[in-house]
PDB file of N, CA and C in Angstrom:
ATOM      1  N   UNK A   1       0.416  10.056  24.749  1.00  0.00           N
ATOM      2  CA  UNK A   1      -0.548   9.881  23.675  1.00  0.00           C
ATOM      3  C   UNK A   1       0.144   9.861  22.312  1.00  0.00           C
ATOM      4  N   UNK A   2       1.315  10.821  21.709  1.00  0.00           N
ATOM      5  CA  UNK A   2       1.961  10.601  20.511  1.00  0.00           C
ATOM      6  C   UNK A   2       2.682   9.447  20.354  1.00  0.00           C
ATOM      7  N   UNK A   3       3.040   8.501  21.684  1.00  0.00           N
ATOM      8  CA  UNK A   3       3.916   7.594  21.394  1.00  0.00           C
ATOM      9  C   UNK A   3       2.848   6.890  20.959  1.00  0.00           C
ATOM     10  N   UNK A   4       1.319   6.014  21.417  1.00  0.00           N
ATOM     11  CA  UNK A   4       0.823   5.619  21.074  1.00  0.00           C
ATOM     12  C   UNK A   4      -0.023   5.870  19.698  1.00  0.00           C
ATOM     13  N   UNK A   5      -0.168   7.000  19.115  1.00  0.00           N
ATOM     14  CA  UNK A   5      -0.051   7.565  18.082  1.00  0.00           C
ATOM     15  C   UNK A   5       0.609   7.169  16.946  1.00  0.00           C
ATOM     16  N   UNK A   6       2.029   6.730  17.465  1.00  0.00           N
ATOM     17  CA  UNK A   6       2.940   6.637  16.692  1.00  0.00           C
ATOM     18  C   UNK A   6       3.320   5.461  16.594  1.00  0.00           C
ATOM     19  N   UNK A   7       2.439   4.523  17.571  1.00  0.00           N
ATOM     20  CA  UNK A   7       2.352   2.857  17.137  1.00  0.00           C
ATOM     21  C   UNK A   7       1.444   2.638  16.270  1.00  0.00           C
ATOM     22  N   UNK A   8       0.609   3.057  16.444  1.00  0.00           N
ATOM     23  CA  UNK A   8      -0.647   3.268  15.500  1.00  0.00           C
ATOM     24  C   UNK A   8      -0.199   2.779  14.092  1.00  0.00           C
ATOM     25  N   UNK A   9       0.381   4.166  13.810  1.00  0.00           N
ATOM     26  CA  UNK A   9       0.909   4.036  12.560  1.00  0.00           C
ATOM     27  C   UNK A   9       1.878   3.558  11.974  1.00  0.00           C
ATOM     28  N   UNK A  10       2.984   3.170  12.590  1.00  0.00           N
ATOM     29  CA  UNK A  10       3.991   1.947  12.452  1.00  0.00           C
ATOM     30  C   UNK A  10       2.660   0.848  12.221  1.00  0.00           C
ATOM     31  N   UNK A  11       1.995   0.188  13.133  1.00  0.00           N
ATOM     32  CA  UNK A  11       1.127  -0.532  13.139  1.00  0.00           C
ATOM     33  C   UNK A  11       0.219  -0.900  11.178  1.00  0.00           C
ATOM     34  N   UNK A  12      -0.672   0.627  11.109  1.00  0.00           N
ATOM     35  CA  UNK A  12      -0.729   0.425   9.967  1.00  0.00           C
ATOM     36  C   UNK A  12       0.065   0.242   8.831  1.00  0.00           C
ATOM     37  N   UNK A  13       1.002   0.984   8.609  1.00  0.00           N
ATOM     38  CA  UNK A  13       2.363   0.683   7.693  1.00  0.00           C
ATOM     39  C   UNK A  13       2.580  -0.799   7.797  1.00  0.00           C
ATOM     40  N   UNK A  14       3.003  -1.183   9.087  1.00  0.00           N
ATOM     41  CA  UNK A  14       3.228  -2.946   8.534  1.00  0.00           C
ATOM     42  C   UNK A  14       1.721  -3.961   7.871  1.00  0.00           C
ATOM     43  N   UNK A  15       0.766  -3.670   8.866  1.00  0.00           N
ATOM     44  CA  UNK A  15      -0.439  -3.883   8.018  1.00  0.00           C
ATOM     45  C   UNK A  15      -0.309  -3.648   6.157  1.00  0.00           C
ATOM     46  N   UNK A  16      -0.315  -2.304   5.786  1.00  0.00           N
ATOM     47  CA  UNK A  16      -0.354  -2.440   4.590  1.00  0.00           C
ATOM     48  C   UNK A  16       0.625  -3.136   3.600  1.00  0.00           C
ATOM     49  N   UNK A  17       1.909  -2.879   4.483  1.00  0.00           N
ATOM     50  CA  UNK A  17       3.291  -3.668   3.831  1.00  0.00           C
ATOM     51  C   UNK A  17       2.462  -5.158   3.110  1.00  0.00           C
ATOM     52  N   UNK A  18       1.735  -5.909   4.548  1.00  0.00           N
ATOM     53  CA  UNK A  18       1.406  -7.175   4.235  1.00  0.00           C
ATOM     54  C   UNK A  18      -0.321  -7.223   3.609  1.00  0.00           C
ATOM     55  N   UNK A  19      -0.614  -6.591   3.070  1.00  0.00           N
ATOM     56  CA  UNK A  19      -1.697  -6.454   2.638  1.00  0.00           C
ATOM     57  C   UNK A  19      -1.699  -7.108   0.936  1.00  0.00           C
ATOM     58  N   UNK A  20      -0.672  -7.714   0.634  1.00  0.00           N
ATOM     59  CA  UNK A  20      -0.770  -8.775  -0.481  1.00  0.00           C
ATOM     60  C   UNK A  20      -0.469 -10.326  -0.409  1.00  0.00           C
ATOM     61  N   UNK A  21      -1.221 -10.644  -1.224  1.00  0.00           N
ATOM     62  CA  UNK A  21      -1.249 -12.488  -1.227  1.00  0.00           C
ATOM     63  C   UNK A  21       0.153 -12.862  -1.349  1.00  0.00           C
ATOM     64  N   UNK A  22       0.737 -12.113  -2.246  1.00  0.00           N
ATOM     65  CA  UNK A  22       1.983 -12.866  -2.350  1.00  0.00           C
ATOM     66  C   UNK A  22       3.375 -13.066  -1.644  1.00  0.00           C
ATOM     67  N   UNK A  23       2.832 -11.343  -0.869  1.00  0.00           N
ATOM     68  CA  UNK A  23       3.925 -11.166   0.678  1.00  0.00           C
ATOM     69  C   UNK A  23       3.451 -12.015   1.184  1.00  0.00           C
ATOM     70  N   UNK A  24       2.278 -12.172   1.719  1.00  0.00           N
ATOM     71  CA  UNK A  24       2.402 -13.299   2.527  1.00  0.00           C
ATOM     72  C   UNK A  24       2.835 -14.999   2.830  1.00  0.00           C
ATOM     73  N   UNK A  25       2.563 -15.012   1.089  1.00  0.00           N
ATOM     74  CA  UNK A  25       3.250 -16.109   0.453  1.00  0.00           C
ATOM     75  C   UNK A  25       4.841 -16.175   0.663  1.00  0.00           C
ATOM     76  N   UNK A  26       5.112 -15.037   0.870  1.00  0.00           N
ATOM     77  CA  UNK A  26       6.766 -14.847   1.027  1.00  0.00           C
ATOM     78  C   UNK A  26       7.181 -15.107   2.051  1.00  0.00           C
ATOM     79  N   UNK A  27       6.428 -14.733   3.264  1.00  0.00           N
ATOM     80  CA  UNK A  27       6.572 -14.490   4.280  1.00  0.00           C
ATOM     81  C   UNK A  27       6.569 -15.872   4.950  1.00  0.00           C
ATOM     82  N   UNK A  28       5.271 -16.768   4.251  1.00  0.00           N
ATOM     83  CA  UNK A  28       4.897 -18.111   4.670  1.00  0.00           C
ATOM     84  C   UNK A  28       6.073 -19.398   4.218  1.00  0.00           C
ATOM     85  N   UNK A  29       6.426 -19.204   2.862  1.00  0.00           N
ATOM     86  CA  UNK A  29       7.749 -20.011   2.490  1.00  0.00           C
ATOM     87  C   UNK A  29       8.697 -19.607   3.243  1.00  0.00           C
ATOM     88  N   UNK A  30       9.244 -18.580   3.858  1.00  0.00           N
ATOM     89  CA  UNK A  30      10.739 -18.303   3.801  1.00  0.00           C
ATOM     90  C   UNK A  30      10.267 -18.985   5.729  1.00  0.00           C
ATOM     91  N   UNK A  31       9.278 -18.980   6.332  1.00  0.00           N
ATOM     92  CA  UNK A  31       8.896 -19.536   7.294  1.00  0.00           C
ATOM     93  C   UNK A  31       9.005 -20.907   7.560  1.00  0.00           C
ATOM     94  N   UNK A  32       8.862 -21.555   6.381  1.00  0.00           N
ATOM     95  CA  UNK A  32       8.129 -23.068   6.479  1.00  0.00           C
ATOM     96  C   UNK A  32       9.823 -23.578   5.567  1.00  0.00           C
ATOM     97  N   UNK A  33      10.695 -22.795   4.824  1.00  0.00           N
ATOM     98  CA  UNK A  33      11.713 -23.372   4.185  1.00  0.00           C
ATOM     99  C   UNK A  33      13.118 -22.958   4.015  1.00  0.00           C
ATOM    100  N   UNK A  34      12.440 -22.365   5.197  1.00  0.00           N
ATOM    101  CA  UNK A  34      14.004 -21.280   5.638  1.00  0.00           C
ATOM    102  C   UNK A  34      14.553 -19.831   4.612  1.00  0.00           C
ATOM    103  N   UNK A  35      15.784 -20.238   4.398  1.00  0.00           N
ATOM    104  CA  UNK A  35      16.569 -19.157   3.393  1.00  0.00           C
ATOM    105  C   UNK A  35      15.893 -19.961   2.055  1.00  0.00           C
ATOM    106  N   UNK A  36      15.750 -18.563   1.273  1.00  0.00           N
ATOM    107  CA  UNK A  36      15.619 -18.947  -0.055  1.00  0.00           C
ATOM    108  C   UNK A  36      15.945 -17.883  -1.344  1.00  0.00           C
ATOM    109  N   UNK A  37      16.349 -18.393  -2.511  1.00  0.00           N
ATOM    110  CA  UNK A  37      16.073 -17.399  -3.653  1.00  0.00           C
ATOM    111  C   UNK A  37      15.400 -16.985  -4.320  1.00  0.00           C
ATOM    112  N   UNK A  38      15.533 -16.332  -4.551  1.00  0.00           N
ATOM    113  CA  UNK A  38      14.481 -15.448  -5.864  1.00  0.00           C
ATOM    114  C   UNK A  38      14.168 -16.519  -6.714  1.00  0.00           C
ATOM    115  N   UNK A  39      14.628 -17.234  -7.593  1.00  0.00           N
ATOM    116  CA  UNK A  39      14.254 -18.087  -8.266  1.00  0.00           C
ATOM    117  C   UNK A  39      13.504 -19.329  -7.426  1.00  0.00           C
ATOM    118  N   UNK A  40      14.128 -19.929  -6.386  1.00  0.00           N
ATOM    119  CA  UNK A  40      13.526 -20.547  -5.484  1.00  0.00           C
ATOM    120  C   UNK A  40      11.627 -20.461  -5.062  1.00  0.00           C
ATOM    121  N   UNK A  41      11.773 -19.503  -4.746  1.00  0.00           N
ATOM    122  CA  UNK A  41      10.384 -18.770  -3.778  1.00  0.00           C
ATOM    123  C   UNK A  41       9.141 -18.707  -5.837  1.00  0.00           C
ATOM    124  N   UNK A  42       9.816 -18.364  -6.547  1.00  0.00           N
ATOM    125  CA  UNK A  42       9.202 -18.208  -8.025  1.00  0.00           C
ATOM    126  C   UNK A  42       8.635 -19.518  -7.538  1.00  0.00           C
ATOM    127  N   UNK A  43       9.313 -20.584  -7.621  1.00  0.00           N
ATOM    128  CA  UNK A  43       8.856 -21.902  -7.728  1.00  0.00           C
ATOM    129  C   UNK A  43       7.591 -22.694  -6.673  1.00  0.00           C
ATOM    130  N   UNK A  44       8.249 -22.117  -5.782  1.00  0.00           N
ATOM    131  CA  UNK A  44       7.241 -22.128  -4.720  1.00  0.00           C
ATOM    132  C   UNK A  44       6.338 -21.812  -4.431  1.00  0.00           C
ATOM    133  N   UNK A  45       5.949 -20.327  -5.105  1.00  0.00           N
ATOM    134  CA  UNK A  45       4.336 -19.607  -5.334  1.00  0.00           C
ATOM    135  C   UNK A  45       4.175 -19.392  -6.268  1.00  0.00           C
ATOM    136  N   UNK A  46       4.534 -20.225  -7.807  1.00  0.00           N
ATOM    137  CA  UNK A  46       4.361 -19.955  -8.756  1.00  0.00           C
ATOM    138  C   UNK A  46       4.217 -18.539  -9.771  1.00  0.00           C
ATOM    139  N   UNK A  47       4.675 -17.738  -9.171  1.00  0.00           N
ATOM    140  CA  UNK A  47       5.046 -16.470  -9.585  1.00  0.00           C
ATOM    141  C   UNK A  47       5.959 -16.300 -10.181  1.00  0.00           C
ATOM    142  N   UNK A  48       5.995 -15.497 -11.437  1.00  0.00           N
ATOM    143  CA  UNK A  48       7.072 -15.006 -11.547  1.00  0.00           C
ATOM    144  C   UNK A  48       7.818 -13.815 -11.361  1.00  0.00           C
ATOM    145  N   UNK A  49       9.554 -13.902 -12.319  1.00  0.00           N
ATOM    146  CA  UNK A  49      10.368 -13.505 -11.151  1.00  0.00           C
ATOM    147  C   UNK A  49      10.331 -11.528 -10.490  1.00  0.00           C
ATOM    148  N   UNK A  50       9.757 -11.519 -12.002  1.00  0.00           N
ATOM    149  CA  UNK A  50      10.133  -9.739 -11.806  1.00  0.00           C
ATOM    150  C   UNK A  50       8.544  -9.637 -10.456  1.00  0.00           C
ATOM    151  N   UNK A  51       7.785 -10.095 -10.209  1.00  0.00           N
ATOM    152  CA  UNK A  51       6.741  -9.837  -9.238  1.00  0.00           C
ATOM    153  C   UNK A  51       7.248 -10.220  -8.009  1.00  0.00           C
ATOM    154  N   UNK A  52       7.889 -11.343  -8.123  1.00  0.00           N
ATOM    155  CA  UNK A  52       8.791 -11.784  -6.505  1.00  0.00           C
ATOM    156  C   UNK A  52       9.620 -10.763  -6.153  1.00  0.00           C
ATOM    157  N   UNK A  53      10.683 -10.352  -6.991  1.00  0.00           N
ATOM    158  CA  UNK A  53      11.253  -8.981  -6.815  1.00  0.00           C
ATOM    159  C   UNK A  53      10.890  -8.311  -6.403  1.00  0.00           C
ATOM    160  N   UNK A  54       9.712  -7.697  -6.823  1.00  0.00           N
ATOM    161  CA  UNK A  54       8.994  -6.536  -6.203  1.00  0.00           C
ATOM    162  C   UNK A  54       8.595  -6.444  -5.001  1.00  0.00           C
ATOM    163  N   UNK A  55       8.079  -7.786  -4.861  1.00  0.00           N
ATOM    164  CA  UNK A  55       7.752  -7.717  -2.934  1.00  0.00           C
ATOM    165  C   UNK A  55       8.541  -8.051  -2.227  1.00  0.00           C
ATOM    166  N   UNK A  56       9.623  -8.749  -2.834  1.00  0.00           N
ATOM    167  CA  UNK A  56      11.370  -8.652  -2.168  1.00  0.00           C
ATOM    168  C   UNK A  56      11.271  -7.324  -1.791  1.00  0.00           C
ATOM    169  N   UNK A  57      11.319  -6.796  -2.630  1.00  0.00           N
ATOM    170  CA  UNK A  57      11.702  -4.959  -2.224  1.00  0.00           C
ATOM    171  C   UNK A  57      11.109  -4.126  -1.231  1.00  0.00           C
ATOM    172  N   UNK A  58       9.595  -4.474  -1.336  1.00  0.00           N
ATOM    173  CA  UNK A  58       8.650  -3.699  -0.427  1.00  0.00           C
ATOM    174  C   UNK A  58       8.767  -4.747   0.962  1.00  0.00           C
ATOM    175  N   UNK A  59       8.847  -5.735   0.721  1.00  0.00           N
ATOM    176  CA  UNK A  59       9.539  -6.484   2.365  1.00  0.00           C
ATOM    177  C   UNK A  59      10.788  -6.411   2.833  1.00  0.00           C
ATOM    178  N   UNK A  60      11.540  -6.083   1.914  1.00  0.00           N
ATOM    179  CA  UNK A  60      13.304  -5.636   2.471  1.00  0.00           C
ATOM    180  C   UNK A  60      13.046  -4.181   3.327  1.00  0.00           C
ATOM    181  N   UNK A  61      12.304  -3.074   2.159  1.00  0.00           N
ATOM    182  CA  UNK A  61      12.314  -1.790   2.778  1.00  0.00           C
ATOM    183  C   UNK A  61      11.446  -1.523   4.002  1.00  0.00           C
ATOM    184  N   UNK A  62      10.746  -2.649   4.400  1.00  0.00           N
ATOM    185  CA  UNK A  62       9.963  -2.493   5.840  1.00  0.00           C
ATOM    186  C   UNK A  62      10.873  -3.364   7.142  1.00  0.00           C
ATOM    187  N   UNK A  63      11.616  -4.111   6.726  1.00  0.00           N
ATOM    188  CA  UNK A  63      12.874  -4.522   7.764  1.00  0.00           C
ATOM    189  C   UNK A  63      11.914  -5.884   8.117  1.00  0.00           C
ATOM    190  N   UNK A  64      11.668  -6.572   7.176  1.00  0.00           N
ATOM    191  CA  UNK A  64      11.048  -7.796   7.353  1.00  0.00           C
ATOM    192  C   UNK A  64      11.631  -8.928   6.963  1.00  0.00           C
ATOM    193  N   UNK A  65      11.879  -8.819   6.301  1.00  0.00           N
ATOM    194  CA  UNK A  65      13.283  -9.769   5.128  1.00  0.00           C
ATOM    195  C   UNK A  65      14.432  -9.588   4.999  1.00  0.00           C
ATOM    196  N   UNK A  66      15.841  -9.607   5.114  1.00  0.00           N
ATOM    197  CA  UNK A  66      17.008  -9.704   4.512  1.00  0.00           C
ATOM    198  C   UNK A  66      17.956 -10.142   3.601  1.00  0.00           C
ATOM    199  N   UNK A  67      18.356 -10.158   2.893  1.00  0.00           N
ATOM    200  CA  UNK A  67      18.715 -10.706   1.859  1.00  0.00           C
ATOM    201  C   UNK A  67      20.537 -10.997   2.414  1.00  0.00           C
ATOM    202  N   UNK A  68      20.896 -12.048   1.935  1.00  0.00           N
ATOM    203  CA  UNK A  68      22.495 -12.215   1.942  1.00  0.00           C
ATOM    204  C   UNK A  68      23.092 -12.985   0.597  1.00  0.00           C
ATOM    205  N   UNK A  69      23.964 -11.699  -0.095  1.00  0.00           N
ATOM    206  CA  UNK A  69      24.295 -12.146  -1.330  1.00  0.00           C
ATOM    207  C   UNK A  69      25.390 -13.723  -1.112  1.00  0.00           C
ATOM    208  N   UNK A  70      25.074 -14.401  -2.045  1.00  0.00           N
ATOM    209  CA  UNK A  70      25.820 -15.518  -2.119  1.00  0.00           C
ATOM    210  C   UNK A  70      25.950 -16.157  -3.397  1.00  0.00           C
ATOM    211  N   UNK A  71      27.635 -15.627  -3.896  1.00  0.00           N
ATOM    212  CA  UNK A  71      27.754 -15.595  -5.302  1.00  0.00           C
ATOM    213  C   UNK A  71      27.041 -14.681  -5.572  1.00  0.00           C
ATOM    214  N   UNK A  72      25.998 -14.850  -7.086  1.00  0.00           N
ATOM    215  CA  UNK A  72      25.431 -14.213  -7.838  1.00  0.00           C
ATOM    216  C   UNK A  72      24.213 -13.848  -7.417  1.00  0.00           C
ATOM    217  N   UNK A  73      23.810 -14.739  -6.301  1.00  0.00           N
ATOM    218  CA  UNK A  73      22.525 -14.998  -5.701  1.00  0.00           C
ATOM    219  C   UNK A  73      22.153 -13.929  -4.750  1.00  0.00           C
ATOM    220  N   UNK A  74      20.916 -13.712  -4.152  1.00  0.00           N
ATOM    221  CA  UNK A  74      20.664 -13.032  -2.989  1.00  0.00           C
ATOM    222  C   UNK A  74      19.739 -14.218  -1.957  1.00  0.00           C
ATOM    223  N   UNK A  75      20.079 -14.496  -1.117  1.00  0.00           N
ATOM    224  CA  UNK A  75      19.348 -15.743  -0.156  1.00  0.00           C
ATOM    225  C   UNK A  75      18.379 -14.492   0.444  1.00  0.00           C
ATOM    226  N   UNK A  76      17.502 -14.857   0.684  1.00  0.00           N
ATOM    227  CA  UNK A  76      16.413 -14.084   1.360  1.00  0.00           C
ATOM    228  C   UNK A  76      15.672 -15.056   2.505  1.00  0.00           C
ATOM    229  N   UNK A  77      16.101 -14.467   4.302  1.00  0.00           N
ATOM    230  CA  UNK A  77      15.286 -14.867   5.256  1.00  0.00           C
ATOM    231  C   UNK A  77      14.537 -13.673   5.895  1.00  0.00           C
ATOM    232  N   UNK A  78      14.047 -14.162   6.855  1.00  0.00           N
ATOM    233  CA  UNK A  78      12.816 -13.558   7.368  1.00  0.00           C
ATOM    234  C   UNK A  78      14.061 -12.531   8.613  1.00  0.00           C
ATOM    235  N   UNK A  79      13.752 -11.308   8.740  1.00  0.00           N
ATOM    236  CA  UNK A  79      14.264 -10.628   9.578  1.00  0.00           C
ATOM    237  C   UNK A  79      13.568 -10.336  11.095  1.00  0.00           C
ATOM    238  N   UNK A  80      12.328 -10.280  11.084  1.00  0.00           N
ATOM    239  CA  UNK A  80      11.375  -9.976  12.672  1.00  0.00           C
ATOM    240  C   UNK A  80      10.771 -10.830  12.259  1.00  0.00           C
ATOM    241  N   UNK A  81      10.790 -12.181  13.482  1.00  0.00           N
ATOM    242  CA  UNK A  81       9.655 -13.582  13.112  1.00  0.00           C
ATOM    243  C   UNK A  81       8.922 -13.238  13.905  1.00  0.00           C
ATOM    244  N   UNK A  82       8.521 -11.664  14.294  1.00  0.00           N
ATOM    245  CA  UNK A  82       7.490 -11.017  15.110  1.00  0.00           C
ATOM    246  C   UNK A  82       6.150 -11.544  14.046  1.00  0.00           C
ATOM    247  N   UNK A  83       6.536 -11.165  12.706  1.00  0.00           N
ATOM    248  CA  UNK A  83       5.765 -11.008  11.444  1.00  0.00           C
ATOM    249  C   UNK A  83       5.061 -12.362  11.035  1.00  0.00           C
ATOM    250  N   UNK A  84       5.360 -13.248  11.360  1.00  0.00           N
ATOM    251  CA  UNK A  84       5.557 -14.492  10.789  1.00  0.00           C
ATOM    252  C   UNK A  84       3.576 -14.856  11.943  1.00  0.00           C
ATOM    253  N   UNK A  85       3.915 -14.249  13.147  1.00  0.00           N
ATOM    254  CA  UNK A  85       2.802 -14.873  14.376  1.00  0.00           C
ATOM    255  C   UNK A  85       1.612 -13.949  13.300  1.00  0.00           C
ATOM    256  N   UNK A  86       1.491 -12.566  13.235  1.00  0.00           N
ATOM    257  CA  UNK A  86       0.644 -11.765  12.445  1.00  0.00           C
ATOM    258  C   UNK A  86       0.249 -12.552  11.274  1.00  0.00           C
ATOM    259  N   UNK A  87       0.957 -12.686  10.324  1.00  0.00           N
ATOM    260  CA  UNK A  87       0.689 -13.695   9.873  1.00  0.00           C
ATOM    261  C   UNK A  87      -0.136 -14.667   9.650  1.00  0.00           C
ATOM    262  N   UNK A  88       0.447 -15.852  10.285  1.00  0.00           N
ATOM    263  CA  UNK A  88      -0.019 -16.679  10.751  1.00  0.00           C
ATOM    264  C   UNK A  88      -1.689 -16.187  11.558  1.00  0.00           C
ATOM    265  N   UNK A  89      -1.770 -15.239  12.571  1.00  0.00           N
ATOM    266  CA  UNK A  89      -3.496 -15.091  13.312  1.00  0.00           C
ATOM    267  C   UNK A  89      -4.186 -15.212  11.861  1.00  0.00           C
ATOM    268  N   UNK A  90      -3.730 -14.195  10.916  1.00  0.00           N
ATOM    269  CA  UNK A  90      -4.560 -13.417   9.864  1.00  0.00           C
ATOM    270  C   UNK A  90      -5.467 -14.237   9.063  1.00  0.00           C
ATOM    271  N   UNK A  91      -4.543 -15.619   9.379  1.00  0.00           N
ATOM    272  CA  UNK A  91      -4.353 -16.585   8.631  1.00  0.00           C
ATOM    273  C   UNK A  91      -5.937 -17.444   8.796  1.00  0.00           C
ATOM    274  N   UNK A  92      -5.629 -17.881   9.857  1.00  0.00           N
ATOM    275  CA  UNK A  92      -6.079 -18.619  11.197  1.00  0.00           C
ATOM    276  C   UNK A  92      -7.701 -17.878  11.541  1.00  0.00           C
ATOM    277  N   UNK A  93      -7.516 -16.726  11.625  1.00  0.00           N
ATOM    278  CA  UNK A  93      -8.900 -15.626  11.776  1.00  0.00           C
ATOM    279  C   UNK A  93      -9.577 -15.585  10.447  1.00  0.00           C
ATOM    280  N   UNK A  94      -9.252 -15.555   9.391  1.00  0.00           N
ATOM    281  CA  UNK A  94      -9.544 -16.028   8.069  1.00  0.00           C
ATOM    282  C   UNK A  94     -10.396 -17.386   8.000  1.00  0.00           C
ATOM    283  N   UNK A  95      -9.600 -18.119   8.067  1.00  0.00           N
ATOM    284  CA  UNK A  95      -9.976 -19.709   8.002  1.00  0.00           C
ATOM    285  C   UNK A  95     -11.560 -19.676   9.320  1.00  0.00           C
ATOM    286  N   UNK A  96     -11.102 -19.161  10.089  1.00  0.00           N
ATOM    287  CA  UNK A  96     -12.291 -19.152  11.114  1.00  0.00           C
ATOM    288  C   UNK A  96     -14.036 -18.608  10.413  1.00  0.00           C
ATOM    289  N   UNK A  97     -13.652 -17.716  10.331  1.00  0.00           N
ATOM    290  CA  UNK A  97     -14.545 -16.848   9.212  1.00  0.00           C
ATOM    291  C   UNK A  97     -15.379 -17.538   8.297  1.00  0.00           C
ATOM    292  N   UNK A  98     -14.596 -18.527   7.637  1.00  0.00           N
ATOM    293  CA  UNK A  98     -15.234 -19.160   6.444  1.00  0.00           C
ATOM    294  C   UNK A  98     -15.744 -20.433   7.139  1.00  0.00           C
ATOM    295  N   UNK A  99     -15.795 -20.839   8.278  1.00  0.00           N
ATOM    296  CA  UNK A  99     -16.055 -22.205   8.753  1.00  0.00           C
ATOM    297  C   UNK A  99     -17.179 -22.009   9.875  1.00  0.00           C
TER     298      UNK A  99
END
């Protein structure tokens, strides 16, 4: 029972990790365009940079993303494309909803 307990809440933790538009936006580019940068991904969800950062951070520290410095740069891909299917349902179950 604690192990399942203890999916639970791993469970919610990644839930909330992705509980913003723009992670998911992150999550959905670095899906659909591979490796990308910080400045890159700005462009791509029209965000800017210090907010991309931020969910760089809160998706690095959940082991979802990785970053690999190159040069000056940090390339950022997707680390568990477990995340990517979640995702994607949320997505999909959404769209259902409204139709």
């Amino acid at each position: 029972m604690d192990r399942d307990h203890d999916a639970v809440e791993r469970g919610a933790e990644l839930l909330k990790v992705l509980g913003s538009p723009v992670r998911l936006g992150v999550i959905l580019a670095l899906e659909e365009h591979g490796e990308q940068c910080v400045h890159e991904l700005t462009d791509l969800l029209e965000v800017n940079q210090p907010l991309i950062s931020q969910h760089l951070r809160v998706l690095r520290s959940a082991n979802l993303i990785v970053g690999r410095r190159e040069g000056k740069e940090v390339r950022y891909s997707i680390a568990d494309h477990h995340v990517t299917h979640i995702v994607r349902a949320a997505i999909s179950h959404a769209e259902e909803a409204i139709s």
